[in-house]
Each structure stands twice: as structure tokens, then as C-alpha cells.
N, C-alpha and C. Protein backbone atom coordinates (compact mmCIF):
# COMPACT_ATOMS: atom_id res chain seq x y z
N UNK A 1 0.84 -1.17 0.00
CA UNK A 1 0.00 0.00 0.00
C UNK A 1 0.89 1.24 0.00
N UNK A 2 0.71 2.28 -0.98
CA UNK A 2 1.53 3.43 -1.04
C UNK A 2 1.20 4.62 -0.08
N UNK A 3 1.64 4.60 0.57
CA UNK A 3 0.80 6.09 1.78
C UNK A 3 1.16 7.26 0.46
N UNK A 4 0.76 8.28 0.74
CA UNK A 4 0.49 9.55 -0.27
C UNK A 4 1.59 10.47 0.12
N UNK A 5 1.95 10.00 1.18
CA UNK A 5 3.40 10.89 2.11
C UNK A 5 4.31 9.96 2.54
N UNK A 6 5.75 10.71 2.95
CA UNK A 6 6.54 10.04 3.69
C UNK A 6 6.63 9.56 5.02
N UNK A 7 6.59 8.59 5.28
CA UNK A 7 6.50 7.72 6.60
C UNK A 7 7.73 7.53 7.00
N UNK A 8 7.87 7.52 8.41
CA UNK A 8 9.13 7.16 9.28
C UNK A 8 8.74 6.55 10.58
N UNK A 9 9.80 5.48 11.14
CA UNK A 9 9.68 4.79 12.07
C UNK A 9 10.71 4.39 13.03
N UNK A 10 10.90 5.20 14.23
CA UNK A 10 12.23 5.55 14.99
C UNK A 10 11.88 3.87 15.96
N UNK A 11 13.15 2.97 15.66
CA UNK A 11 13.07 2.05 16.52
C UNK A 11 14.33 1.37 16.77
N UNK A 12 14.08 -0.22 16.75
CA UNK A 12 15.66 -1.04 17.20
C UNK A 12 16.25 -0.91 15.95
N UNK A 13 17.68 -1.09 16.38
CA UNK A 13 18.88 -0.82 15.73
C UNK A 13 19.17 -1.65 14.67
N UNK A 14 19.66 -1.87 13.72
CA UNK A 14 20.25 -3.18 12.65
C UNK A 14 19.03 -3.47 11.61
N UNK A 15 17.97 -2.84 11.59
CA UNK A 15 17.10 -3.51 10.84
C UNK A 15 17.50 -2.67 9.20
N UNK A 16 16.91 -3.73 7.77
CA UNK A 16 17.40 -3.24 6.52
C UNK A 16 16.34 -3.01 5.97
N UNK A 17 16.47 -2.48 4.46
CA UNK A 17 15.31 -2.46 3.71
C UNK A 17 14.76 -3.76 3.03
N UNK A 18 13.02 -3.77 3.12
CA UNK A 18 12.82 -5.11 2.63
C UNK A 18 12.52 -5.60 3.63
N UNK A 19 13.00 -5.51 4.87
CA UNK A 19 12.66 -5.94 5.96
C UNK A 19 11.42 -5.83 6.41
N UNK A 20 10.48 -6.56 7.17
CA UNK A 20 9.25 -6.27 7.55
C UNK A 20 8.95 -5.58 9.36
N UNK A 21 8.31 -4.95 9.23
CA UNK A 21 7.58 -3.76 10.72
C UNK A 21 7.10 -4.75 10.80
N UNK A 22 7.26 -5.57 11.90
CA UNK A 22 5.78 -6.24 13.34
C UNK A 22 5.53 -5.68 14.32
N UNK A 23 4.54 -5.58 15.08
CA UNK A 23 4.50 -5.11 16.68
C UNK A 23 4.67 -5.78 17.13
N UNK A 24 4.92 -5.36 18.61
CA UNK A 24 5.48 -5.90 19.45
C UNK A 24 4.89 -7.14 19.90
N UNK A 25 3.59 -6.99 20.22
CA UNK A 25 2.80 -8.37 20.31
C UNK A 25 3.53 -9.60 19.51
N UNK A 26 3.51 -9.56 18.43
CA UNK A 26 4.37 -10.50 17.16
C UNK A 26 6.01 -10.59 17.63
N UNK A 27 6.88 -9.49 18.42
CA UNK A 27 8.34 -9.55 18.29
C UNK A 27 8.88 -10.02 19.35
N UNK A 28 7.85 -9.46 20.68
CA UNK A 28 8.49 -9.21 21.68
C UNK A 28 9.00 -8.01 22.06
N UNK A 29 9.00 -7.57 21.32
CA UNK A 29 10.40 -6.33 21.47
C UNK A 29 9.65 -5.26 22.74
N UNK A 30 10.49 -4.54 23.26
CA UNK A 30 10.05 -3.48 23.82
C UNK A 30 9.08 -2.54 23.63
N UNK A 31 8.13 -1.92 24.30
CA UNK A 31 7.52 -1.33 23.51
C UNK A 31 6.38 -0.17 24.57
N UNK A 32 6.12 1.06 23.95
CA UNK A 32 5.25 1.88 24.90
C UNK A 32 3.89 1.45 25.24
N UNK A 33 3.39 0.20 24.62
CA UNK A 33 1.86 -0.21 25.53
C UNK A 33 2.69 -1.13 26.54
N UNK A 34 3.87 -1.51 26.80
CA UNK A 34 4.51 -1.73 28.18
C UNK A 34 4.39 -1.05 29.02
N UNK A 35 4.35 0.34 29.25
CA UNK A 35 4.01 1.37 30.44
C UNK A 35 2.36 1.88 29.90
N UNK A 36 1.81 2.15 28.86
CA UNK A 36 0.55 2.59 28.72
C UNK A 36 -0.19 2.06 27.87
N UNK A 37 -0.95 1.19 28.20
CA UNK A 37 -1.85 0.14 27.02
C UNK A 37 -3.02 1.14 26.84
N UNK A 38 -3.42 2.61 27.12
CA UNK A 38 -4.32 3.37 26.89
C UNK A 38 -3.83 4.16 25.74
N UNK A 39 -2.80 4.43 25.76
CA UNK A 39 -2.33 5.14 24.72
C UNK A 39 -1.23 4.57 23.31
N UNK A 40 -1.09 3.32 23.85
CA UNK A 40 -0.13 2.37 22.69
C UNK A 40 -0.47 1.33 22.53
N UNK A 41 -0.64 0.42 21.58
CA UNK A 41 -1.42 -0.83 21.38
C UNK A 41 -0.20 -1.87 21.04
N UNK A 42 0.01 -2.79 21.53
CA UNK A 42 0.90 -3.72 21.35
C UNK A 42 0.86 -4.55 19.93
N UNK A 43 -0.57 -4.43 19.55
CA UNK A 43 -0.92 -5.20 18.22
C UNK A 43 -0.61 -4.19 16.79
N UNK A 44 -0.21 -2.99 17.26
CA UNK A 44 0.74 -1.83 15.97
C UNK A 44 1.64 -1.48 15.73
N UNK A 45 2.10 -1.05 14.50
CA UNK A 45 3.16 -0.26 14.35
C UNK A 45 3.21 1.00 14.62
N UNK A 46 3.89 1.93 14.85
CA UNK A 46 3.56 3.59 14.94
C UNK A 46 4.06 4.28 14.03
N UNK A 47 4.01 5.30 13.35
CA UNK A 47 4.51 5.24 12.59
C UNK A 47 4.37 7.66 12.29
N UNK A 48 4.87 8.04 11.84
CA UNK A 48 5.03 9.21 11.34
C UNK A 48 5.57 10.15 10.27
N UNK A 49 5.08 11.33 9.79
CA UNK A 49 5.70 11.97 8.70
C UNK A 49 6.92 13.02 9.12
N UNK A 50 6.87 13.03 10.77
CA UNK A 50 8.31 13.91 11.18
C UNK A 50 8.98 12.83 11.48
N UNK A 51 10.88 13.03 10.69
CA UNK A 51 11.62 12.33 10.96
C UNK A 51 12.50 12.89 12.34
N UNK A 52 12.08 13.98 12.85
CA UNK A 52 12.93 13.87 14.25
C UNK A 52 12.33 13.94 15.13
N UNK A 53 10.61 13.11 14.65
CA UNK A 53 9.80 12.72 16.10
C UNK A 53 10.86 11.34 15.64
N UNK A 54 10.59 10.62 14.97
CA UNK A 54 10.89 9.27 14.90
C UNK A 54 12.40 9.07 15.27
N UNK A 55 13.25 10.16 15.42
CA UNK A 55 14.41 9.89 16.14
C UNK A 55 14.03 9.86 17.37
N UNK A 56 13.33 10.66 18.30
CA UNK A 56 13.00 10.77 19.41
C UNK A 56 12.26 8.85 19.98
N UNK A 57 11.84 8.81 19.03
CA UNK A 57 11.66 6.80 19.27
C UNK A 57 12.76 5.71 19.28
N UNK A 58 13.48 6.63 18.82
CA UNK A 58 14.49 5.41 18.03
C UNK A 58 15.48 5.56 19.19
N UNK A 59 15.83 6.68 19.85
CA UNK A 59 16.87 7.05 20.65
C UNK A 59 16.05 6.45 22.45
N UNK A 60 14.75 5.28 22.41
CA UNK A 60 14.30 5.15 23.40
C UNK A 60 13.83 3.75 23.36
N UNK A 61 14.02 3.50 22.05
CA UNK A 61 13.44 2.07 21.77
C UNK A 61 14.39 0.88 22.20
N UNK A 62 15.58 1.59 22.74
CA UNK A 62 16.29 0.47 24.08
C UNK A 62 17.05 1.15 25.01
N UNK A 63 17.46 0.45 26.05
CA UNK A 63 18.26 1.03 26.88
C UNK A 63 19.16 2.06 26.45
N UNK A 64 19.25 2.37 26.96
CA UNK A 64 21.07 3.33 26.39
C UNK A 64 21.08 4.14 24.92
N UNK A 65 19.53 3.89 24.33
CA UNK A 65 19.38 4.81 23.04
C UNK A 65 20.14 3.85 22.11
N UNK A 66 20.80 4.62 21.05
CA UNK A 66 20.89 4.03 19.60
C UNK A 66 20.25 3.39 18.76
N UNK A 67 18.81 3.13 18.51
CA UNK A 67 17.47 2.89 17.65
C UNK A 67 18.00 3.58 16.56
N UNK A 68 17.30 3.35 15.70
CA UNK A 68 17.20 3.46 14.15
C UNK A 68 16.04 4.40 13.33
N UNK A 69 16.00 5.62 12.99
CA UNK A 69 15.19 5.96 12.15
C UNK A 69 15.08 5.22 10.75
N UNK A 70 14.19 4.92 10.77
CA UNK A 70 13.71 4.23 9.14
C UNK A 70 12.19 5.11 8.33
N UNK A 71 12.78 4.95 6.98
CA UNK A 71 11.58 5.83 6.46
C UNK A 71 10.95 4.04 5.93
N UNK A 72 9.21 4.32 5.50
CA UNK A 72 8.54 2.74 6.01
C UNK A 72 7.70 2.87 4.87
N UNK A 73 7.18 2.19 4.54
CA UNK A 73 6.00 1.85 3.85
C UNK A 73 4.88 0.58 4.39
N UNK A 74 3.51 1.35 4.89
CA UNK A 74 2.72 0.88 5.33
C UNK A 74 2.23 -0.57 5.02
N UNK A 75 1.95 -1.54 4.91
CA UNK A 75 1.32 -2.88 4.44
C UNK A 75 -0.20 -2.85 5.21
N UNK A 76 -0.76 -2.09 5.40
CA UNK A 76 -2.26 -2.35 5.81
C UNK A 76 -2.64 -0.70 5.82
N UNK A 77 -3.85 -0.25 5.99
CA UNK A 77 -4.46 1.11 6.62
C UNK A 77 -3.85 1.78 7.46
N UNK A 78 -4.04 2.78 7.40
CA UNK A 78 -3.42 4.12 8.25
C UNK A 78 -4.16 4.30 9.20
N UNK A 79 -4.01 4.57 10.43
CA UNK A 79 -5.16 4.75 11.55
C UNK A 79 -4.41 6.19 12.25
N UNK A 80 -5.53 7.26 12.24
CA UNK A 80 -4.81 8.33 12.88
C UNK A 80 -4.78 8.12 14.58
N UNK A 81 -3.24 8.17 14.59
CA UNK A 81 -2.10 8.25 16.44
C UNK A 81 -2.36 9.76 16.56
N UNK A 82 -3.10 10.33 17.59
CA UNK A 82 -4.32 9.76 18.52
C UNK A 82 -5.41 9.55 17.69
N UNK A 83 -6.43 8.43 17.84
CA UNK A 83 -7.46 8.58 16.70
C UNK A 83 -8.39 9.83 17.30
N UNK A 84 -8.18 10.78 18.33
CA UNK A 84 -9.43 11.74 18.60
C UNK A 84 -8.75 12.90 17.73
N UNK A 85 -7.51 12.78 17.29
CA UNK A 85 -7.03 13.64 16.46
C UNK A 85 -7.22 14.29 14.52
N UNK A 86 -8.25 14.96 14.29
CA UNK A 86 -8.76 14.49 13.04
C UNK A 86 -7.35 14.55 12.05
N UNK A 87 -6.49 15.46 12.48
CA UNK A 87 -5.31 15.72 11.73
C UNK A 87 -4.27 15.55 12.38
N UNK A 88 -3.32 14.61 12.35
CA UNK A 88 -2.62 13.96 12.59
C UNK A 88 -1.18 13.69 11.71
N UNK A 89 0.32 13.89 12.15
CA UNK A 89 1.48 13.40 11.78
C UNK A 89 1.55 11.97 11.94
N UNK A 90 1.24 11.01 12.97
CA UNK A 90 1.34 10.11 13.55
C UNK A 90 -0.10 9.10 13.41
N UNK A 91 0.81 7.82 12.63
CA UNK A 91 -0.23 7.02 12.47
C UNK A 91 0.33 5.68 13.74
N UNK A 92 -1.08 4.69 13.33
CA UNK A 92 -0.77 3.19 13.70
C UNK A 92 -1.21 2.19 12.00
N UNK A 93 -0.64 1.19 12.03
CA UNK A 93 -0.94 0.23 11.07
C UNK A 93 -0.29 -0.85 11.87
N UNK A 94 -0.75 -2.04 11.32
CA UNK A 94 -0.83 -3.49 11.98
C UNK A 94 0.83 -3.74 11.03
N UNK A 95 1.46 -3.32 10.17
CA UNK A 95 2.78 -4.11 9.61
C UNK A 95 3.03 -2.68 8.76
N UNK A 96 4.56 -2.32 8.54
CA UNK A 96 5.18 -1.52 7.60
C UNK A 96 6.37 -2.57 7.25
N UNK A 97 6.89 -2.44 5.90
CA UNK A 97 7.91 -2.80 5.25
C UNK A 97 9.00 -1.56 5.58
N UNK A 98 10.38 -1.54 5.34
CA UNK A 98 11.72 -0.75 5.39
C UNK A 98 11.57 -0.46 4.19
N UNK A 99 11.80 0.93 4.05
CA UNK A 99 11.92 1.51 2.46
C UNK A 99 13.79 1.44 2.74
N UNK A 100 14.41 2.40 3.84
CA UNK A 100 15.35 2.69 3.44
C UNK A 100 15.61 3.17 4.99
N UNK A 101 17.02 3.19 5.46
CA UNK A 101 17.60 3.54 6.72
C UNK A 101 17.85 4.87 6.67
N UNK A 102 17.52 6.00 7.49
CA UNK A 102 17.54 7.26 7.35
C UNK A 102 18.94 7.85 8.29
N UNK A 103 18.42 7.56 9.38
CA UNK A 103 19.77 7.59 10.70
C UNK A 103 20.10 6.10 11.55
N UNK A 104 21.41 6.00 12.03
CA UNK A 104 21.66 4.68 12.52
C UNK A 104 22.21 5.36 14.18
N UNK A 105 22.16 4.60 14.92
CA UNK A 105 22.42 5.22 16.40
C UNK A 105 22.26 6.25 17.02
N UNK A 106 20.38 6.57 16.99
CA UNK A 106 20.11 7.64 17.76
C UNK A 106 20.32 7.72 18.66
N UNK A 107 21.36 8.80 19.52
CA UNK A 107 21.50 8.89 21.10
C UNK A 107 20.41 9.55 21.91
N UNK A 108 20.37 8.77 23.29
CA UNK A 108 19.26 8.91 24.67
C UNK A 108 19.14 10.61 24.53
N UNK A 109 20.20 10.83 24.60
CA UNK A 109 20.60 12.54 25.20
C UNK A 109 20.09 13.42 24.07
N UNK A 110 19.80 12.83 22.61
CA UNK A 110 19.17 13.76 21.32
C UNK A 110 17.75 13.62 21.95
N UNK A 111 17.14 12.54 22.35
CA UNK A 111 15.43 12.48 22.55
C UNK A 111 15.65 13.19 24.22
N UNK A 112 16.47 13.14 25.02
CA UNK A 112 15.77 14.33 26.16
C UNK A 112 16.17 15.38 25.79
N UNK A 113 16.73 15.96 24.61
CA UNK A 113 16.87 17.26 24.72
C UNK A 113 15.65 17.94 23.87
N UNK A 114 15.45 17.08 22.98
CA UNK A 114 13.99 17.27 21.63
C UNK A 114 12.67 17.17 22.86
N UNK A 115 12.97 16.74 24.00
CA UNK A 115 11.22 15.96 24.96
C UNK A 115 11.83 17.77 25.72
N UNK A 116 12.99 18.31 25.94
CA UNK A 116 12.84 18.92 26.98
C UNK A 116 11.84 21.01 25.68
N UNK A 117 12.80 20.99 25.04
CA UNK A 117 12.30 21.73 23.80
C UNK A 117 10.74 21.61 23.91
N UNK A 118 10.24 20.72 23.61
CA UNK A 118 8.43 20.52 23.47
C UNK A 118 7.95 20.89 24.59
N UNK A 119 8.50 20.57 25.83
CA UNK A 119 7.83 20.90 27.28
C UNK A 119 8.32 22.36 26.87
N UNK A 120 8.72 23.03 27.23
CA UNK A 120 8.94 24.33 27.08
C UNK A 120 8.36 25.11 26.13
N UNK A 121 7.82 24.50 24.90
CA UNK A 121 7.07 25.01 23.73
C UNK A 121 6.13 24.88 24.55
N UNK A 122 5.49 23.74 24.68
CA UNK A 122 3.97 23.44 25.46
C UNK A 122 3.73 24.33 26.45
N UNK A 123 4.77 24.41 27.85
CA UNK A 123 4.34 25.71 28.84
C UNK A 123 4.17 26.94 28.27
N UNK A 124 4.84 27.59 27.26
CA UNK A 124 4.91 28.87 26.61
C UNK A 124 3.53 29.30 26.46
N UNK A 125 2.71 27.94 25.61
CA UNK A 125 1.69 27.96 24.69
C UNK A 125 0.86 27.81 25.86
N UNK A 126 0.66 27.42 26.83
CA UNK A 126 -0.46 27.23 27.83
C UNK A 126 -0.12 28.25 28.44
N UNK A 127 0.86 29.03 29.05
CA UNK A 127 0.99 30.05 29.54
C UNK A 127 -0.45 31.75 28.64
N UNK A 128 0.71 31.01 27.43
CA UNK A 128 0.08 32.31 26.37
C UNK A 128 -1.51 32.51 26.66
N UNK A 129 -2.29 31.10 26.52
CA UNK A 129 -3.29 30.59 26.40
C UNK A 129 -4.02 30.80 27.81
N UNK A 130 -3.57 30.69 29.05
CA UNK A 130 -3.86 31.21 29.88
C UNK A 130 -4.29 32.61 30.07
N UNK A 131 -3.64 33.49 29.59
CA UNK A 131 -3.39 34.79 29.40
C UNK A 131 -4.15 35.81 28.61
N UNK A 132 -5.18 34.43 27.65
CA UNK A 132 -6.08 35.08 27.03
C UNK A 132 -5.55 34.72 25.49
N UNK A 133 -4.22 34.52 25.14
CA UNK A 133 -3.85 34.66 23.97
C UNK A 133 -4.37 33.55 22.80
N UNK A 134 -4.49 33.78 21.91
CA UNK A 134 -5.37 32.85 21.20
C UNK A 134 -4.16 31.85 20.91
N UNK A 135 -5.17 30.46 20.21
CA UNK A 135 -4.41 29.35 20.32
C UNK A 135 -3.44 29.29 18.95
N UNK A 136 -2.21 29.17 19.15
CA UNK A 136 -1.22 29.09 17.84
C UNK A 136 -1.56 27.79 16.97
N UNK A 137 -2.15 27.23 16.52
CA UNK A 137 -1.67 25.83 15.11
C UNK A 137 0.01 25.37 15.48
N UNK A 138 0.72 26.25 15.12
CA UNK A 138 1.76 25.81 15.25
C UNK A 138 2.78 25.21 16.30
N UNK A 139 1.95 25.62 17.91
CA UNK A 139 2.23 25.02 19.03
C UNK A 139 1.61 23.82 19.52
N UNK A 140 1.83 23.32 20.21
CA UNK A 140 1.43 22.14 20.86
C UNK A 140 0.61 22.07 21.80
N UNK A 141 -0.54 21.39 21.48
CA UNK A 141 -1.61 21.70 22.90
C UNK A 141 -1.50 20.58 23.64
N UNK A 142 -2.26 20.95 25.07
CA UNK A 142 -2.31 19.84 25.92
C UNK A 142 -3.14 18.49 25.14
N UNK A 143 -3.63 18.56 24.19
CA UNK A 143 -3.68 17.03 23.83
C UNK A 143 -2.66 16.43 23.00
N UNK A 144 -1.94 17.40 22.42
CA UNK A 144 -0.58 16.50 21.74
C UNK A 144 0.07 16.37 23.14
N UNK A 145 0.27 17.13 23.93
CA UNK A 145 1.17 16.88 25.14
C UNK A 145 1.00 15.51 25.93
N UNK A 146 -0.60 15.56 26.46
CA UNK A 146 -1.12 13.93 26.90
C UNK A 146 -0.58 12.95 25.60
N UNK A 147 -1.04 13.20 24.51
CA UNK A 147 -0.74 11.98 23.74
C UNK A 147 0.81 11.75 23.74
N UNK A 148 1.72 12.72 23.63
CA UNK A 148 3.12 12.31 23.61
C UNK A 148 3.94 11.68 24.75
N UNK A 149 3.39 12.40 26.12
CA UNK A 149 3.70 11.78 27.11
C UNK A 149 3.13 10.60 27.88
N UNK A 150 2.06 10.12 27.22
CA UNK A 150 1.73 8.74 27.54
C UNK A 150 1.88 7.49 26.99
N UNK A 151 2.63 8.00 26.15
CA UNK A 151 3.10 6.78 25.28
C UNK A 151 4.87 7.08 25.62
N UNK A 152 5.24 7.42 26.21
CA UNK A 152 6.78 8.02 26.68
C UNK A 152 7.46 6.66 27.33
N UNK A 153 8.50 5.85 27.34
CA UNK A 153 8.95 4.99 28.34
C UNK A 153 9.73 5.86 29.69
N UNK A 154 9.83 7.05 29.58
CA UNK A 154 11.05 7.48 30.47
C UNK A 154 9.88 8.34 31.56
């Protein structure tokens, strides 16, 4: 199945193109419905059109960081990650194929410094928003914030 955009998928390390996306349910592997089965489903892939959210996965998808950004191609439907979200970067699908390896050894310390950036965007924007100021598009609201941090391992 051709998604209409570019897909990326920040995860474990060593994987090639051609290779097939399982969830975790299917791998074993580590995974964020391990700490939140409300917000991550063990039976998906996750999947996105920002490649330095998907570093931010890849640099968490094991101990000590070094995960893999991969750009993906879907093998089933797109489901919008959060589905209360009508517009959405972030999907789920049940399997993606490897198009191609984008970055190899994302470090821990790139995803807390990208998680610490967003918190600080996010307070700005709720601050603003507090204050009366109307809501930016381009900031992050408290429901991207719940959705990002509940699917978080750290």
C-alpha cells in the first residue's frame, strides 16, 4: 500500500530495507503499551511523517538509546495516532515494510533534549493561552502533550 506521504519509524537498531515492521505483540520487542496500554497498542506499528519525532523513538526504543530511524512503507491502513485527532502526523498500522535507513544510532541525550524543547514550547503555549492569547496551530496543545507523554517509556 503506497501512503500519499513520507513515513518514518524511529526504533531497534540493525534492521534493513525489505525488511518487515511487526509489533510488538508479534516480536516481543520493547515497547510503549509496556508502560501505557491506553495510549499504545501492542498489536501496531507507529509510525510518522516527522523524521525527528521518529528519532525521538528510536533514541528510546532500548536502553542506552541508539534505535534506528527508518523511512517505512505501510502494508495495511493508516489509523490516525491519537485517533481523537482528526489531523494527525502520527499514524498506527498493523505491519510496515523498510523503504530505506535514514539515521543509525540515535542517542538517549538527542530524545531528552527534543522531549525537553516541546515541554517548554507546550508551557509557553499554555501560559500564552492562559493569558487570554489565542491558540497558535503551530504550538502544541495539551492534547498533543497527553498523547506524547503517555506513550513516553522514560
Amino acid at each position: 500500500m503506497r501512503a500519499r506521504f513520507t513515513l518514518y519509524h524511529g526504533g531497534v537498531s540493525g534492521l534493513v530495507p525489505g525488511q518487515k515492521l511487526l509489533p510488538p505483540r508479534l516480536t516481543d520487542a520493547c515497547s510503549c503499551a509496556d508502560y501505557n496500554r491506553d495510549h499504545c497498542r501492542a498489536d501496531r506499528v507507529y509510525l510518522t511523517t516527522d523524521a525527528e519525532e521518529a528519532a525521538v523513538y528510536a533514541a528510546l526504543a532500548t536502553p542506552g538509546g541508539h534505535g534506528d530511524v527508518y523511512e517505512v512503507e505501510p502494508l495495511d491502513e493508516l489509523e490516525p495516532d491519537p485517533p481523537a485527532v482528526p489531523v494527525t502526523g502520527s499514524y498506527a498500522t498493523r505491519a510496515a515494510t523498510i523503504v530505506r535507513v535514514i539515521r543509525r544510532g540515535v542517542p538517549v541525550e538527542e530524545a531528552a533534549a527534543r522531549m525537553r524543547t516541546f515541554l517548554l514550547t507546550l508551557t509557553r503555549s499554555l501560559s500564552a493561552s492562559a493569558n487570554g492569547a489565542p491558540h497558535d496551530p503551530d504550538r502544541p496543545s495539551v492534547s498533543t502533550f497527553t498523547a506524547v507523554i503517555g506513550c513516553e517509556t522514560i
